[in-house]
Every structure is written in C-alpha cells, then in structure tokens.
C-alpha atoms as a PDB file:
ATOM      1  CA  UNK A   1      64.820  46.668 -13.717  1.00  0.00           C
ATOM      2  CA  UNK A   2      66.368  43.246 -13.724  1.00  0.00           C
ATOM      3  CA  UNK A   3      69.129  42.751 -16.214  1.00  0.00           C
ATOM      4  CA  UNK A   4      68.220  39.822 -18.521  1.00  0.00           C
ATOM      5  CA  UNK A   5      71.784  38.781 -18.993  1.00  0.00           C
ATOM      6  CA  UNK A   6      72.050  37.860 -15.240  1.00  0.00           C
ATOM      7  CA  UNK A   7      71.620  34.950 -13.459  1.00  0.00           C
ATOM      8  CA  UNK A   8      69.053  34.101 -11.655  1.00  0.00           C
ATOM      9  CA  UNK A   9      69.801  31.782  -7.954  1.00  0.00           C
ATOM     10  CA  UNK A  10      67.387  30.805  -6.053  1.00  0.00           C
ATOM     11  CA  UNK A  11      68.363  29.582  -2.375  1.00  0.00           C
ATOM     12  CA  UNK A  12      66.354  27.804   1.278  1.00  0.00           C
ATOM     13  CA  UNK A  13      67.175  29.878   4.057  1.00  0.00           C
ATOM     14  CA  UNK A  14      66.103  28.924   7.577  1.00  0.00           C
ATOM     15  CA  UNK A  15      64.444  31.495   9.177  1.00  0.00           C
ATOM     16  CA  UNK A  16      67.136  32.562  11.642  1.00  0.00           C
ATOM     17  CA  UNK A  17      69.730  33.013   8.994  1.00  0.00           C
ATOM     18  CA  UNK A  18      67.592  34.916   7.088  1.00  0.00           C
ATOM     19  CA  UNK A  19      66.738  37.573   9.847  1.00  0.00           C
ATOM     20  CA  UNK A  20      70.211  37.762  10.721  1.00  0.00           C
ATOM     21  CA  UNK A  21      71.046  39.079   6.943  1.00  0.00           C
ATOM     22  CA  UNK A  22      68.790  41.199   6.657  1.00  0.00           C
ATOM     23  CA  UNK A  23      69.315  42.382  10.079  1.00  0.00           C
ATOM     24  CA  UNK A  24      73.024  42.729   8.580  1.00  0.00           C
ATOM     25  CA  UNK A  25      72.317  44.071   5.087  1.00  0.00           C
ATOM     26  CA  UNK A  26      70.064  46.882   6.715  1.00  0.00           C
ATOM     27  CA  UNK A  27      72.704  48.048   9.280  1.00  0.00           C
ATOM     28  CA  UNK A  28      75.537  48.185   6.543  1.00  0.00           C
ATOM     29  CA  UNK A  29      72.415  50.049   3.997  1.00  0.00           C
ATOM     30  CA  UNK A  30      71.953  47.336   1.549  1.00  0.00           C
ATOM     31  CA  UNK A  31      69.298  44.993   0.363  1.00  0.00           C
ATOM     32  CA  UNK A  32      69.366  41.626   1.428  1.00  0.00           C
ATOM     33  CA  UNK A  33      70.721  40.751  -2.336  1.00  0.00           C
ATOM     34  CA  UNK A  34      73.041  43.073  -2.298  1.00  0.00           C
ATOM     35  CA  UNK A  35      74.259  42.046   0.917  1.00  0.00           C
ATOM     36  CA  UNK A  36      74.919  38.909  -0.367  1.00  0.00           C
ATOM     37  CA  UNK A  37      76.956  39.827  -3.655  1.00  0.00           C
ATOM     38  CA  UNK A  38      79.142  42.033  -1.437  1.00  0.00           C
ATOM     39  CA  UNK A  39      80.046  38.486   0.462  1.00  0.00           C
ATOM     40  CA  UNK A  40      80.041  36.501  -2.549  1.00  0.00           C
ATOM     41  CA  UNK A  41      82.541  39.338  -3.962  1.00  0.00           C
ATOM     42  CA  UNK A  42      84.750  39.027  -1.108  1.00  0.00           C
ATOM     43  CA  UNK A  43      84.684  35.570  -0.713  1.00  0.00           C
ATOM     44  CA  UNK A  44      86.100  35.372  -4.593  1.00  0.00           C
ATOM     45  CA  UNK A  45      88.362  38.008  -3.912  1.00  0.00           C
ATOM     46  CA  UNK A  46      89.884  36.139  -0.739  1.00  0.00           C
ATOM     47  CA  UNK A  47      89.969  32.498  -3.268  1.00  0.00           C
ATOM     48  CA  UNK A  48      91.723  34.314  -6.055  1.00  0.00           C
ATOM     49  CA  UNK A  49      94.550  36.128  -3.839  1.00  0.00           C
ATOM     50  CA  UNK A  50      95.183  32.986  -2.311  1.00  0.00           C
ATOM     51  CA  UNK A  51      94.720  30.378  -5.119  1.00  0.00           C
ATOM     52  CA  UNK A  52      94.891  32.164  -8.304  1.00  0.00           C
ATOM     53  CA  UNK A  53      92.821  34.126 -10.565  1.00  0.00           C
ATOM     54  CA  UNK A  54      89.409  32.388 -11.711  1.00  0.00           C
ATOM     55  CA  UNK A  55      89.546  32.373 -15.522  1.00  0.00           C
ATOM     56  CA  UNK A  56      86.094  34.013 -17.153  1.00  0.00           C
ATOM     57  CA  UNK A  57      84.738  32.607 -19.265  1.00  0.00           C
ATOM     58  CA  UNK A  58      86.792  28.951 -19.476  1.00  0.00           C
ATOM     59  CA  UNK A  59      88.421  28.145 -22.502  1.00  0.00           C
ATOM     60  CA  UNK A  60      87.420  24.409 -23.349  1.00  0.00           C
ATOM     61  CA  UNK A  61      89.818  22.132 -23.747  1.00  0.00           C
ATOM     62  CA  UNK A  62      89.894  20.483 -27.440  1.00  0.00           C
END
C-alpha cells in the first residue's frame, strides 16, 4: 500500500530507456521503481561525499 506521506513523480521515458531499466531492475530483482530509488540513493550518496551533506528539511532563512 502506497504511503500517503510520499511523493508522488511522475516522469516521460522513451521507449528504449525504459526497456533497458526494466531489463536492469529485473536482473538485479527489483521493480522498475525500486530500481530507480536505488540510483537516486546513490547518486545522493556520491553528491553528499563529495559536496557536503544535503540539509533535510531546510531551515528558512529569516
């Protein structure tokens, strides 16, 4: 069941990229979505070493 406090992204994939993820995401066992999280994850993980951690929520400045 979905979890209503996440959000919700909706993206155009052509169709090439799209077989190639799920192509991807089935060989490593995960969904498609989950497949993408995992890279989205990493991709964080890579910014933060190199640039800093990401601050969650941000304060505002006043």
């Amino acid at each position: 069941m979905r979890n209503k406090n996440n959000k919700h992204l909706g993206i155009e994939i052509d169709p090439e990229l799209h077989y190639k993820l799920h192509y991807i995401s089935k060989y490593y066992g995960r969904s498609a979505n989950g497949e993408i999280l995992f890279l989205v994850r990493q991709a964080i993980k890579e910014f933060e070493l190199q640039e800093g951690a990401i601050e969650y929520p941000p304060k505002e400045d006043k």
